[in-house]
C-alpha atoms as a PDB file:
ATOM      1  CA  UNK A   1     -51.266   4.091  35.493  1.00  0.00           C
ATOM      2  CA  UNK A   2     -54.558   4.544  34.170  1.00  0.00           C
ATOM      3  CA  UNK A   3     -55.959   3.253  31.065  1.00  0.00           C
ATOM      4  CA  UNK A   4     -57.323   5.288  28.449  1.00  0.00           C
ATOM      5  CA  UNK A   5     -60.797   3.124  27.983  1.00  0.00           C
ATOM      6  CA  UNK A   6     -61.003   1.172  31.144  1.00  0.00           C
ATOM      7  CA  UNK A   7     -60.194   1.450  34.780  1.00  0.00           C
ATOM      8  CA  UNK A   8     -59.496  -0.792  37.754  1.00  0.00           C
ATOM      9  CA  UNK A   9     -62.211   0.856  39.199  1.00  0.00           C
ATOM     10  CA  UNK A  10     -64.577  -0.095  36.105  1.00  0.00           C
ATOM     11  CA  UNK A  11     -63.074  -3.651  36.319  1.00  0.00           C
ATOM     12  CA  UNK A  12     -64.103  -3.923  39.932  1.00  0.00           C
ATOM     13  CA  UNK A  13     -67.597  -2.887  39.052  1.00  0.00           C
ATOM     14  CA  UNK A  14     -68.034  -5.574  36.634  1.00  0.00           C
ATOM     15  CA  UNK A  15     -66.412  -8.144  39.411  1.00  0.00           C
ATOM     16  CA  UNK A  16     -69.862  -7.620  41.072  1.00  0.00           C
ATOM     17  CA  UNK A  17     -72.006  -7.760  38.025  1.00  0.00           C
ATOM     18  CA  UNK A  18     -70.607 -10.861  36.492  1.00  0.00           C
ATOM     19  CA  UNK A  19     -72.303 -14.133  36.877  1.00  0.00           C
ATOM     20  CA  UNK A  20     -70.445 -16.252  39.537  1.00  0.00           C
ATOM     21  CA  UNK A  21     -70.149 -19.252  37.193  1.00  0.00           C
ATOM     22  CA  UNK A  22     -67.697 -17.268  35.314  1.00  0.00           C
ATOM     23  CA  UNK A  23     -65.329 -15.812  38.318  1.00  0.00           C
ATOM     24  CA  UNK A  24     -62.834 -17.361  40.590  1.00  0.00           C
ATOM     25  CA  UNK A  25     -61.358 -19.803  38.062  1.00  0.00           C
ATOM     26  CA  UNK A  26     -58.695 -22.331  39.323  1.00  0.00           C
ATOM     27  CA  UNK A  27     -55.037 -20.622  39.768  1.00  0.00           C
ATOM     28  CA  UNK A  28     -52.524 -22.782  40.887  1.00  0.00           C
ATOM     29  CA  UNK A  29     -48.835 -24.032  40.639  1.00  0.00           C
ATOM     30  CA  UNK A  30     -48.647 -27.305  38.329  1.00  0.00           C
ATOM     31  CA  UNK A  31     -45.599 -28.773  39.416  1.00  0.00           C
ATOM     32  CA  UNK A  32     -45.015 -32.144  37.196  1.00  0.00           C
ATOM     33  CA  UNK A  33     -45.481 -29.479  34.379  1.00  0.00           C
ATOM     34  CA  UNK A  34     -43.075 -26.933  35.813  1.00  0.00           C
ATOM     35  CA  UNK A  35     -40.257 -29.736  35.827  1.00  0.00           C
ATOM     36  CA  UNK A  36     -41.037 -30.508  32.760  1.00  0.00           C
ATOM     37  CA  UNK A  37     -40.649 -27.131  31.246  1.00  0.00           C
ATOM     38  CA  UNK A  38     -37.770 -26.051  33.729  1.00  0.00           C
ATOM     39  CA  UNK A  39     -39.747 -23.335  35.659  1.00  0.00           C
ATOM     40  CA  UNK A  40     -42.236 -22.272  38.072  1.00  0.00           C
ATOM     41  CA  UNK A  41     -45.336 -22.881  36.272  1.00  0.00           C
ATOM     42  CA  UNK A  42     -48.900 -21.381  37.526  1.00  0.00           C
ATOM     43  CA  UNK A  43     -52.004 -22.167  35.606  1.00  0.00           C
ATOM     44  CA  UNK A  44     -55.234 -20.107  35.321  1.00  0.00           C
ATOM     45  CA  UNK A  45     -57.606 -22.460  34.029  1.00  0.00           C
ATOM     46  CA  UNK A  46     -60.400 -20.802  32.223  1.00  0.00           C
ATOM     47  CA  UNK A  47     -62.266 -23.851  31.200  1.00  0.00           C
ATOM     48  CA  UNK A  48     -63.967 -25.022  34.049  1.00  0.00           C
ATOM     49  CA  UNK A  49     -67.548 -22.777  33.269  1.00  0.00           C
ATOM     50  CA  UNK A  50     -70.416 -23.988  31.183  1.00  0.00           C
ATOM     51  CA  UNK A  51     -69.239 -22.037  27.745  1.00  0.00           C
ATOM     52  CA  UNK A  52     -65.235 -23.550  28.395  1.00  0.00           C
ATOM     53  CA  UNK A  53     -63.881 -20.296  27.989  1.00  0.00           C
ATOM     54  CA  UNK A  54     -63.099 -17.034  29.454  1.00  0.00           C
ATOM     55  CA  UNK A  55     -65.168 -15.111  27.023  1.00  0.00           C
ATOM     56  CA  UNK A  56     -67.866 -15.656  29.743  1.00  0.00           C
ATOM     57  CA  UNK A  57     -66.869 -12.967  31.849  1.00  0.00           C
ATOM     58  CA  UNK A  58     -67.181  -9.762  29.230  1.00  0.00           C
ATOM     59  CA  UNK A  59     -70.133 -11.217  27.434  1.00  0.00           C
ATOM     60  CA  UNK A  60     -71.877 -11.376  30.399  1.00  0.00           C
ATOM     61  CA  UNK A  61     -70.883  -8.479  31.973  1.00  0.00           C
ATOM     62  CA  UNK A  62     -71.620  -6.200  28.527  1.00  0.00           C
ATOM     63  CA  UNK A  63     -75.401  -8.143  28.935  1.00  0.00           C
ATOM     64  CA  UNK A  64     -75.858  -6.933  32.537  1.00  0.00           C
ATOM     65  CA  UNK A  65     -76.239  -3.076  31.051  1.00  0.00           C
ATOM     66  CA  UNK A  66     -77.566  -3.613  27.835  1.00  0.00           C
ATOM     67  CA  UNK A  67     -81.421  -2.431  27.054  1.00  0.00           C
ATOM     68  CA  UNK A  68     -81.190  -3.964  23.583  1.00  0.00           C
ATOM     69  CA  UNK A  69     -83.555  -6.818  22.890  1.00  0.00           C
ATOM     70  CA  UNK A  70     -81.732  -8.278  20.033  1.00  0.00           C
ATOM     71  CA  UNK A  71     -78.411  -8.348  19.254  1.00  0.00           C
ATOM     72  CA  UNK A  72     -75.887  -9.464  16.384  1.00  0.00           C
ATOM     73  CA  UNK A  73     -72.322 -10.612  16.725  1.00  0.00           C
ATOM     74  CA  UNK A  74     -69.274 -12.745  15.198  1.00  0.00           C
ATOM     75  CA  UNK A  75     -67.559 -15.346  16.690  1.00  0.00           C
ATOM     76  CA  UNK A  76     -65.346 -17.887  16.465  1.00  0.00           C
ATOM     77  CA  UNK A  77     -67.332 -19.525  18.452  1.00  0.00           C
ATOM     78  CA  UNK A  78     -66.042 -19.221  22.199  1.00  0.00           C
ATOM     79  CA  UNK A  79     -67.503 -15.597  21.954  1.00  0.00           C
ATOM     80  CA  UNK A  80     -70.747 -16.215  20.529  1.00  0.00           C
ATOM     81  CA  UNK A  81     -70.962 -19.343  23.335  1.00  0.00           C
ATOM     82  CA  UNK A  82     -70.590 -16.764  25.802  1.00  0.00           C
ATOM     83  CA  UNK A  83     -73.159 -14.180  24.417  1.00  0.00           C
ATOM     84  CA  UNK A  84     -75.837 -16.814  23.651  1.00  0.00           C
ATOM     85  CA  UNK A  85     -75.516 -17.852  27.197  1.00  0.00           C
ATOM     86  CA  UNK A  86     -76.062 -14.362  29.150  1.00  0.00           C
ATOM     87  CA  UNK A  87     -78.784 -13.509  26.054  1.00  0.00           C
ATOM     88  CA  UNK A  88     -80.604 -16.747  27.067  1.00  0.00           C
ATOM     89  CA  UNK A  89     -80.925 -15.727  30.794  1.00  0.00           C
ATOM     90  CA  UNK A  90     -81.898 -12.314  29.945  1.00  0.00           C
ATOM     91  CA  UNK A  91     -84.294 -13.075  27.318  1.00  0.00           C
ATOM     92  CA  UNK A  92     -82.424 -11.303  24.577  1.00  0.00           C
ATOM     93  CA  UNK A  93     -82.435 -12.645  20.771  1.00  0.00           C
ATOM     94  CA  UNK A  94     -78.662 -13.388  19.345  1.00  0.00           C
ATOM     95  CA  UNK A  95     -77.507 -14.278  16.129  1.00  0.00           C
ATOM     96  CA  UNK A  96     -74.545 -15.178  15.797  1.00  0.00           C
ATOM     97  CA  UNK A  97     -72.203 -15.119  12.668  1.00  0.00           C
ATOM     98  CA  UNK A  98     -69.510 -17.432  12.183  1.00  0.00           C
ATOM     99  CA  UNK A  99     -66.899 -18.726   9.508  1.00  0.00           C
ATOM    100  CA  UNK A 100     -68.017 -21.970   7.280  1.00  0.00           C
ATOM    101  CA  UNK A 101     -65.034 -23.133   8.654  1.00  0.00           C
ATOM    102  CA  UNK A 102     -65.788 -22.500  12.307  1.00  0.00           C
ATOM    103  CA  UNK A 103     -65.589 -25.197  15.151  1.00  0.00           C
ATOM    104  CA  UNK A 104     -68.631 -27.709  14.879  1.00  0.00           C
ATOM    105  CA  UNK A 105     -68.685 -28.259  18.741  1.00  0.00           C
ATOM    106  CA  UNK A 106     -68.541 -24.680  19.015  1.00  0.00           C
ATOM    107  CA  UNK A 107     -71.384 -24.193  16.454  1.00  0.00           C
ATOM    108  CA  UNK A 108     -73.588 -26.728  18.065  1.00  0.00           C
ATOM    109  CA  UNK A 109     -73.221 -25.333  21.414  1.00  0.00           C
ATOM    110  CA  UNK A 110     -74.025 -22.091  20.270  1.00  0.00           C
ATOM    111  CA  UNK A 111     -77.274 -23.051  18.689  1.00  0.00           C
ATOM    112  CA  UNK A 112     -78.002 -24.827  21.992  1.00  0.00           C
ATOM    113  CA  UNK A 113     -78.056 -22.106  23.873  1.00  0.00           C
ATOM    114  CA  UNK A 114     -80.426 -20.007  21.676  1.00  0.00           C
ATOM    115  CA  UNK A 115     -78.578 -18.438  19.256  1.00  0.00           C
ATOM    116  CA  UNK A 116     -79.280 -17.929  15.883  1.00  0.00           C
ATOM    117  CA  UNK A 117     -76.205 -19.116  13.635  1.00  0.00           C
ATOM    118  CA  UNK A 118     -75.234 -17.956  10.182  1.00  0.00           C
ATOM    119  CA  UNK A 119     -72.130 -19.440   8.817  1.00  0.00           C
ATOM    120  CA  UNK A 120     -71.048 -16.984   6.277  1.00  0.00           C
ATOM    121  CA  UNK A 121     -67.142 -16.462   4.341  1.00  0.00           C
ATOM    122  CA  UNK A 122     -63.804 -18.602   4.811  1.00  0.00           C
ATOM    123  CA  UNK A 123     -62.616 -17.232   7.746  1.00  0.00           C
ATOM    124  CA  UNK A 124     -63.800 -15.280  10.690  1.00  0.00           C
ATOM    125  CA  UNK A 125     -63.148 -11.469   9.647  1.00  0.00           C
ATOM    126  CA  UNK A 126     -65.380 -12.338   6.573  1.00  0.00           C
ATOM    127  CA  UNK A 127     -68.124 -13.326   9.137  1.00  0.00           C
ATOM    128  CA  UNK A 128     -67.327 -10.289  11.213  1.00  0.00           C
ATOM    129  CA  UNK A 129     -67.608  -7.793   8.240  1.00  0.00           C
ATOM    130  CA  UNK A 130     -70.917  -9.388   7.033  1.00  0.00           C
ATOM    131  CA  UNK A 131     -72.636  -9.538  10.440  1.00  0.00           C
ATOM    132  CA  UNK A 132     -71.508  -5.822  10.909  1.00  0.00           C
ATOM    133  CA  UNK A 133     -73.467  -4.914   7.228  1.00  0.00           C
ATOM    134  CA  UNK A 134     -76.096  -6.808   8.711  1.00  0.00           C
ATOM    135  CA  UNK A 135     -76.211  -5.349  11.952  1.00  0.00           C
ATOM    136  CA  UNK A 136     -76.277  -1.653  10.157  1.00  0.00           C
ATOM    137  CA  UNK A 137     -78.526  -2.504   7.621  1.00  0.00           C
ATOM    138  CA  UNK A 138     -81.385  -3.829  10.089  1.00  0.00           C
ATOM    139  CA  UNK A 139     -80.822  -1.161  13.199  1.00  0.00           C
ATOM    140  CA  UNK A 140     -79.360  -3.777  15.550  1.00  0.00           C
ATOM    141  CA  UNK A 141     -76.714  -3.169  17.568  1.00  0.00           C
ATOM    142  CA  UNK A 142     -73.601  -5.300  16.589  1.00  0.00           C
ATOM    143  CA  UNK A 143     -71.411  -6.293  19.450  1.00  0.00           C
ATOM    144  CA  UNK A 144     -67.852  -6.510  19.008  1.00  0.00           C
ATOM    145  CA  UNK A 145     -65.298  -8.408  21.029  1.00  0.00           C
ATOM    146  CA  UNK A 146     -62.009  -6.138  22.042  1.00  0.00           C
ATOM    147  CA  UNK A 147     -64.154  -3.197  20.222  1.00  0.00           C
ATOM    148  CA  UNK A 148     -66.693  -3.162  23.043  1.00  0.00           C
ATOM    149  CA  UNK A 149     -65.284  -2.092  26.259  1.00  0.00           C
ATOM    150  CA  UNK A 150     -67.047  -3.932  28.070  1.00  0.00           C
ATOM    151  CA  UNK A 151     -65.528  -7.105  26.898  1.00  0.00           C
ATOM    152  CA  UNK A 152     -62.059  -5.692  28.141  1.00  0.00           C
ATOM    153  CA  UNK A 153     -63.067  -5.023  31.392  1.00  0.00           C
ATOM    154  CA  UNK A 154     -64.640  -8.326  32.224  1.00  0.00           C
ATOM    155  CA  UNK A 155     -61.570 -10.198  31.189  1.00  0.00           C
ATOM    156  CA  UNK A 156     -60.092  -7.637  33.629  1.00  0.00           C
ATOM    157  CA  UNK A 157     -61.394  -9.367  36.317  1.00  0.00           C
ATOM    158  CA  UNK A 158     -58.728 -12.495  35.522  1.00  0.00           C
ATOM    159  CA  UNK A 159     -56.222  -9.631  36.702  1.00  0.00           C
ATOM    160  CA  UNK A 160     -58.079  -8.888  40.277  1.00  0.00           C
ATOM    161  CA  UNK A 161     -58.202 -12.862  40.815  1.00  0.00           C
ATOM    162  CA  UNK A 162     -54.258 -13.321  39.470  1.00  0.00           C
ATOM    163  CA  UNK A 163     -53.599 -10.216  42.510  1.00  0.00           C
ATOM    164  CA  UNK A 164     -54.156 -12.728  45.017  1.00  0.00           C
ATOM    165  CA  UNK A 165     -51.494 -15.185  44.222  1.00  0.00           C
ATOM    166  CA  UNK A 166     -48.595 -15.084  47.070  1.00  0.00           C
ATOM    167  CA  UNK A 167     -46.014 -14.075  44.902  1.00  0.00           C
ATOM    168  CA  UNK A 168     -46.219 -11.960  42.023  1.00  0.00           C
ATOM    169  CA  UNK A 169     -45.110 -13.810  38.586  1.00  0.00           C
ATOM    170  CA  UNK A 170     -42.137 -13.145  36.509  1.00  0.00           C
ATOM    171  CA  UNK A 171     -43.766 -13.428  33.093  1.00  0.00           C
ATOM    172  CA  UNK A 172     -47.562 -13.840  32.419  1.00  0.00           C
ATOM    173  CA  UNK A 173     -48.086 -15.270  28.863  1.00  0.00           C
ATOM    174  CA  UNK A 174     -51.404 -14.150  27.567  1.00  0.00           C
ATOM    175  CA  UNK A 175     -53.028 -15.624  24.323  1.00  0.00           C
ATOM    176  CA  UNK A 176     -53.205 -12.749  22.164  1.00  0.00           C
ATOM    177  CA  UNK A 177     -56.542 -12.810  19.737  1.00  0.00           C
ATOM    178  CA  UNK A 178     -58.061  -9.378  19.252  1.00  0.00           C
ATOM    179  CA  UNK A 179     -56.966  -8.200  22.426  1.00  0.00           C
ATOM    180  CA  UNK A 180     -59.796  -8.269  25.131  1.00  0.00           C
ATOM    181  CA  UNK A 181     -58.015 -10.463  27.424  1.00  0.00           C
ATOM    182  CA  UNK A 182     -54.780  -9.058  26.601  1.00  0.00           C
ATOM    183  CA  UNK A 183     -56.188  -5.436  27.355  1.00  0.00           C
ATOM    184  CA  UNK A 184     -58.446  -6.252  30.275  1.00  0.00           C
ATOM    185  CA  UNK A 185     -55.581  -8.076  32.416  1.00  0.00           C
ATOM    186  CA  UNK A 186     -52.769  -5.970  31.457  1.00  0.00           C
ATOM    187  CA  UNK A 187     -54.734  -2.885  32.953  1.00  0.00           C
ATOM    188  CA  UNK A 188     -54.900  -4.413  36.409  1.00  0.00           C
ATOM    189  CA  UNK A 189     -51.213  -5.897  36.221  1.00  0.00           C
ATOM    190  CA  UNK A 190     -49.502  -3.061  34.877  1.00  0.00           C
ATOM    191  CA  UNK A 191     -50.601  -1.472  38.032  1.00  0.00           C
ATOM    192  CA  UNK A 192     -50.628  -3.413  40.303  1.00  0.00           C
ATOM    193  CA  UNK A 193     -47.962  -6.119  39.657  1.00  0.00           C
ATOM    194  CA  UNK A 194     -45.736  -3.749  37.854  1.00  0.00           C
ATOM    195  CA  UNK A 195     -42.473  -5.956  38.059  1.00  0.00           C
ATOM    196  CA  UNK A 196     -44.622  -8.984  36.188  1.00  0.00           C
ATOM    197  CA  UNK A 197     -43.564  -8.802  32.617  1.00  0.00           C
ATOM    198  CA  UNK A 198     -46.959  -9.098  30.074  1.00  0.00           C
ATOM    199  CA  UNK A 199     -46.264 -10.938  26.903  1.00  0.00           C
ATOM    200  CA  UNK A 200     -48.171 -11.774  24.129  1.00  0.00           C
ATOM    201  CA  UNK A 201     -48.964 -14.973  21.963  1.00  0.00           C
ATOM    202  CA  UNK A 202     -49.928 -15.035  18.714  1.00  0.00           C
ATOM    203  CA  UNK A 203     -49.475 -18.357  16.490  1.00  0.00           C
ATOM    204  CA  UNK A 204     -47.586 -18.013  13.249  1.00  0.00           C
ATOM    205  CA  UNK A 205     -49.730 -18.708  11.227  1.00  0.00           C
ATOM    206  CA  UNK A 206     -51.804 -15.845  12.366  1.00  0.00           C
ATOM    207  CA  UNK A 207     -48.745 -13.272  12.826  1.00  0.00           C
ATOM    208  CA  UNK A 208     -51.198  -9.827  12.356  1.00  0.00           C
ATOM    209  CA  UNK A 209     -51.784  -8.358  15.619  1.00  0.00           C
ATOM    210  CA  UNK A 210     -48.364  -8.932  16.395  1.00  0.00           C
ATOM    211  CA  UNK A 211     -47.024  -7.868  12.910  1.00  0.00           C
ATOM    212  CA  UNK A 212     -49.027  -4.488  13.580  1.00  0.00           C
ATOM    213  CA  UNK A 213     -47.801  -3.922  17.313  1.00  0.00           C
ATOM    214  CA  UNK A 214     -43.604  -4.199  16.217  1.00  0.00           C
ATOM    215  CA  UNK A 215     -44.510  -2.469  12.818  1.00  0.00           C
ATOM    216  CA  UNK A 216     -46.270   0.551  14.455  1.00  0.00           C
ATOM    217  CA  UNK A 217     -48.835  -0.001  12.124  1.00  0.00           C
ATOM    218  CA  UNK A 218     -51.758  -1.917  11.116  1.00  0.00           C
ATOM    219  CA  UNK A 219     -50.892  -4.776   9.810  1.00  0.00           C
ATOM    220  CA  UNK A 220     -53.606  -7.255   7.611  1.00  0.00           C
ATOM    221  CA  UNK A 221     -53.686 -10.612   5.983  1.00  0.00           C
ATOM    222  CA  UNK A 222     -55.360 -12.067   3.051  1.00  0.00           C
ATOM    223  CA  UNK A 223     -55.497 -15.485   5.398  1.00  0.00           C
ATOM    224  CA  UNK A 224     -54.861 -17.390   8.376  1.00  0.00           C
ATOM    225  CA  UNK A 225     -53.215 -20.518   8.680  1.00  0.00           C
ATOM    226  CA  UNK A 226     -53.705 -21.842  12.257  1.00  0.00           C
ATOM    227  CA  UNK A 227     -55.349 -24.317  14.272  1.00  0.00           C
ATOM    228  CA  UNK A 228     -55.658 -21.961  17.182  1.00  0.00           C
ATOM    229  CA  UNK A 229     -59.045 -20.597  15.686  1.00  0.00           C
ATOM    230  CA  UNK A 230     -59.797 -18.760  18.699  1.00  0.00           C
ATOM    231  CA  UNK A 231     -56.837 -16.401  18.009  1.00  0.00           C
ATOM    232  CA  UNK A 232     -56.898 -16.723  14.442  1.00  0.00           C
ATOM    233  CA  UNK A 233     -56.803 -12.772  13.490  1.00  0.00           C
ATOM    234  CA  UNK A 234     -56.447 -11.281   9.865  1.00  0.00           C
ATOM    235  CA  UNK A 235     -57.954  -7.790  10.661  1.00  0.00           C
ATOM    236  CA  UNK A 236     -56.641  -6.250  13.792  1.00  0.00           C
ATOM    237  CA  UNK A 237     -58.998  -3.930  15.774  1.00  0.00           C
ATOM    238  CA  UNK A 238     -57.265  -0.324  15.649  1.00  0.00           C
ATOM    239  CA  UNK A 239     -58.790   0.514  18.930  1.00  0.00           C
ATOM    240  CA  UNK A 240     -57.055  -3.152  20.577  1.00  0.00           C
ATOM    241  CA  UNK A 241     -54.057  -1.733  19.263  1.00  0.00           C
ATOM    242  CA  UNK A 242     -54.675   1.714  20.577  1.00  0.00           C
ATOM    243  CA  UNK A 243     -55.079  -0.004  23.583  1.00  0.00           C
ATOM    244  CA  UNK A 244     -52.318  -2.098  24.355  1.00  0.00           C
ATOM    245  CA  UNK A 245     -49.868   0.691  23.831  1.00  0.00           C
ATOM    246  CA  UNK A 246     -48.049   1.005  27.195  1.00  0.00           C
ATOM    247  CA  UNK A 247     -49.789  -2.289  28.300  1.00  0.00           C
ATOM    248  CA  UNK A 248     -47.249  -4.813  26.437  1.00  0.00           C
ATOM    249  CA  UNK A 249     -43.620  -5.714  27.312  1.00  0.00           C
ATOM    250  CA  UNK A 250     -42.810  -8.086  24.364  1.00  0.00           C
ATOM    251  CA  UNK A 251     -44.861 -10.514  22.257  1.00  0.00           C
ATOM    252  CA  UNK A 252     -44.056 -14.006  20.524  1.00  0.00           C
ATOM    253  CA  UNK A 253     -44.758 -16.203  17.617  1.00  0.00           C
ATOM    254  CA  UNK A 254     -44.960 -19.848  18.030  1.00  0.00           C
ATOM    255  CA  UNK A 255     -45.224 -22.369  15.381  1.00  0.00           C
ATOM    256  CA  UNK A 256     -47.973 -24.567  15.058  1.00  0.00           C
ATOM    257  CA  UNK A 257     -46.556 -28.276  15.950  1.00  0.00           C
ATOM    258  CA  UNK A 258     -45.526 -27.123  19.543  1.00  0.00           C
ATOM    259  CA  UNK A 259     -48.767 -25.918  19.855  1.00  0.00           C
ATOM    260  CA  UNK A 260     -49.888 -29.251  19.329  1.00  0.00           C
ATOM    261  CA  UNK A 261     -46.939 -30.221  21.546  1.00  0.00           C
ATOM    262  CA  UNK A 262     -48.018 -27.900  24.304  1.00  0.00           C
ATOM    263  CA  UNK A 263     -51.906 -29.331  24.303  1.00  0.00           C
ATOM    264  CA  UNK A 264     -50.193 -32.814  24.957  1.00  0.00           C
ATOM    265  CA  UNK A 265     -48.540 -31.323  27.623  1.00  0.00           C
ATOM    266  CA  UNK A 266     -51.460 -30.380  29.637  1.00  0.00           C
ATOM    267  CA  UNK A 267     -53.434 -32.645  29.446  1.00  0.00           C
ATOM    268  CA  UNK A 268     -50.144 -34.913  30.427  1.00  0.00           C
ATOM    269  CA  UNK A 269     -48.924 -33.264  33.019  1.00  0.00           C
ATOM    270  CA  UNK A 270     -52.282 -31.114  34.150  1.00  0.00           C
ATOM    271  CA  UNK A 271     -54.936 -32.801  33.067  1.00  0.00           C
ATOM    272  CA  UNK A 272     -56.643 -30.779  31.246  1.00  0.00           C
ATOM    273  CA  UNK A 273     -58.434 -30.568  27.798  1.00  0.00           C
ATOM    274  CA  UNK A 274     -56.964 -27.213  25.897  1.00  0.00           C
ATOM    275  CA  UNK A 275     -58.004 -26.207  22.598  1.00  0.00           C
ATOM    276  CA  UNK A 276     -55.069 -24.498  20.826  1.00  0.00           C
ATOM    277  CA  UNK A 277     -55.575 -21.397  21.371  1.00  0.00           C
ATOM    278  CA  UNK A 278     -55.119 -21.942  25.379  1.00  0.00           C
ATOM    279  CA  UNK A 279     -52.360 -23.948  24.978  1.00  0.00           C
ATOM    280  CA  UNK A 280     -49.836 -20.515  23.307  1.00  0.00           C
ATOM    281  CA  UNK A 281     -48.612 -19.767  26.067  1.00  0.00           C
ATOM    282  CA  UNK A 282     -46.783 -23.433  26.698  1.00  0.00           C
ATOM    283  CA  UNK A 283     -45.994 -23.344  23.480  1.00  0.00           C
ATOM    284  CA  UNK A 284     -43.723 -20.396  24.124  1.00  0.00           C
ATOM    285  CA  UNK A 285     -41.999 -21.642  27.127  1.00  0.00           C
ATOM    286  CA  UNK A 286     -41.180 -24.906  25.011  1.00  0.00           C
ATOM    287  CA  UNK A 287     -39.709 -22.581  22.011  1.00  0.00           C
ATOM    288  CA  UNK A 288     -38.137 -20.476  24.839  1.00  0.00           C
ATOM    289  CA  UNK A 289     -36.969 -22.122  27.227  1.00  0.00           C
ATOM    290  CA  UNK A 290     -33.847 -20.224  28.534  1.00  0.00           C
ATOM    291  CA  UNK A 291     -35.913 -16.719  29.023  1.00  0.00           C
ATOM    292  CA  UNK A 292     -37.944 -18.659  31.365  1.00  0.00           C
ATOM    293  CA  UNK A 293     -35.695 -20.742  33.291  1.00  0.00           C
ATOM    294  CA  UNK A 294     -35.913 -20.470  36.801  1.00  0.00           C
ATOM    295  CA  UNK A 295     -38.827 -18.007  36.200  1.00  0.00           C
ATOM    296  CA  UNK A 296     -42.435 -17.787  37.958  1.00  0.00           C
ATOM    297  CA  UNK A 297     -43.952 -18.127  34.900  1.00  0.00           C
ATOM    298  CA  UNK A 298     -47.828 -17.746  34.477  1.00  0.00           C
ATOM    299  CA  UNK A 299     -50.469 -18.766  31.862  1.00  0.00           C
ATOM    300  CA  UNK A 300     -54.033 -18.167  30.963  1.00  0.00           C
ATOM    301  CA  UNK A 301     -55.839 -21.385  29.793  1.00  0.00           C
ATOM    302  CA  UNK A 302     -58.452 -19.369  27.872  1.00  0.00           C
ATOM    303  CA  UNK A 303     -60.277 -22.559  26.303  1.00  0.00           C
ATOM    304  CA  UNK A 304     -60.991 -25.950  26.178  1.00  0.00           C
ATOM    305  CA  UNK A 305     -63.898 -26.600  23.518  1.00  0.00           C
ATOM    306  CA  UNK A 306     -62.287 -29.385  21.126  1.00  0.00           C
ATOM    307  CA  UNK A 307     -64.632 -31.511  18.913  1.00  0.00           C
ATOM    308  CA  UNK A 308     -64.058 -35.865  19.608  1.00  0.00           C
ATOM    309  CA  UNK A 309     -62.327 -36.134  16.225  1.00  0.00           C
ATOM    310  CA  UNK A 310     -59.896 -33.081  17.440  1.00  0.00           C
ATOM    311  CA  UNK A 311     -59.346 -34.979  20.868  1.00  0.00           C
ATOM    312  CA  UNK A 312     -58.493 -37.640  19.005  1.00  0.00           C
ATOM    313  CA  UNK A 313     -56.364 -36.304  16.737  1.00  0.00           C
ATOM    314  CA  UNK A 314     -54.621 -33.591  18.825  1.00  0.00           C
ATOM    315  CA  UNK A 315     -54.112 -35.508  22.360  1.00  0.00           C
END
């Protein structure tokens, strides 16, 4: 099956492009976890990269072809983290627009790598709309995550590595934001690992994408309520939407304390540091435990940027 915006072919391209930092993330079976949870469990860790996230791979990827020598764009902050960083190598001006609520860690990083940060509304869609006005008003091309294509196609290239496992997986349990690395990987599994069923997360607390998917229509929120800022979605994209159709076998809600449960869990049982967004799809084998029993199960650990008070806190 081909997609309608993107192709395997177009996600091999950008597999070439991409800078190496970003690629060939850990992918492996965690075991002690697995017994925990009563399944096979395989981890693909996207936090090992300078940004801690995944967003790395589209961000840099839409930078390799852009002309532009300034740029505007919203962000939780994994996003803009991952656009300041390819707009620093490439000499290109970012700023960067982000809740007043956003992730300090995230905020300082971003800042640290160049960018120009405006905090601006309560939530992130507010900072998306304004930064989009701002964008239009000035003449400078606003980049959108999920929106852009390129963003979908670079998280694609999470689909090419998860090919190379020995056995295909059961389930795959993808964190479910605006859709990029929903979109991206389900275009190279769908094809290619066909019998590997493609779920997606959202948190409860921010139900919309997955309100608008099993209503058949677009579904929007006056606000979020969820730690997992990095999926924390009141406007869905249309064209994410657009997209996934075909692409999706099922999608779940979890609730925000086994979230919390599920970061304890990694970093227990793996290791590893997981802000809550990367931590959904745990938190769905925890609330769902028979569906996966038995199962090859996989996961994509999409980030890992908590703040010391939220370490503290959380794990």
């Amino acid at each position: 099956m081909t997609h309608k915006r993107l192709s395997i072919n177009d996600i091999e391209i950008a597999n070439a492009l991409i800078d190496t930092v970003f690629l060939h993330s850990p992918q492996y079976v965690c075991e002690p976890l697995g017994a925990r949870l009563g399944c096979e469990m395989l981890l693909k860790v996207e936090t090992q990269n300078p940004i801690r996230s995944f967003k790395g791979r589209g961000a840099d990827f839409l930078i390799s072809k852009t002309t532009e020598k300034k740029l505007i764009c919203a962000s939780a902050g994994n996003f803009g983290q991952a656009m300041a960083y390819s707009c620093r190598k490439q000499n290109i001006g970012l700023t960067v627009y982000a809740s007043t609520k956003a992730n300090l860690l995230k905020i300082r990083r971003m800042k640290d790598l160049g960018a120009e940060v405006i905090l601006f509304g309560g939530d992130f869609d507010s900072a998306k709309e304004e930064a989009r006005r701002v964008g239009k008003e000035k003449g400078t091309r606003f980049v959108e995550d999920a929106q852009d294509v390129e963003t979908l196609v670079g998280a694609g290239t999470i689909g090419l590595e998860l090919l190379k496992l020995s056995q295909q997986l059961d389930f795959l349990l993808i964190p479910l934001g605006n859709g990029a690395l929903f979109n991206g990987i389900a275009t190279v599994m769908k094809a290619k690992s066909p019998k590997t069923q493609l779920i997606a997360i959202q948190s409860v607390g921010a139900p919309a994408m997955v309100e608008s998917l099993q209503s058949g229509k677009l579904v929007m929120h006056d606000k979020t309520q969820t730690i997992a800022d990095g999926i924390g979605v009141r406007v869905p994209i249309q064209q994410a939407l657009d997209d996934m159709n075909g692409l999706i076998d099922s999608s779940l809600l979890v609730k925000e304390e086994i979230i919390l449960d599920a970061m304890k869990l990694l970093h227990a049982h793996a290791g590893l540091v997981v802000e809550p967004s990367g931590a959904v799809g745990i938190a769905a084998i925890i609330e769902n435990r028979t569906l996966f029993e038995n199962k090859r199960v996989g996961t994509i650990i999409c980030g890992g940027n908590l703040t010391e008070e939220q370490m503290k806190m959380w794990l």
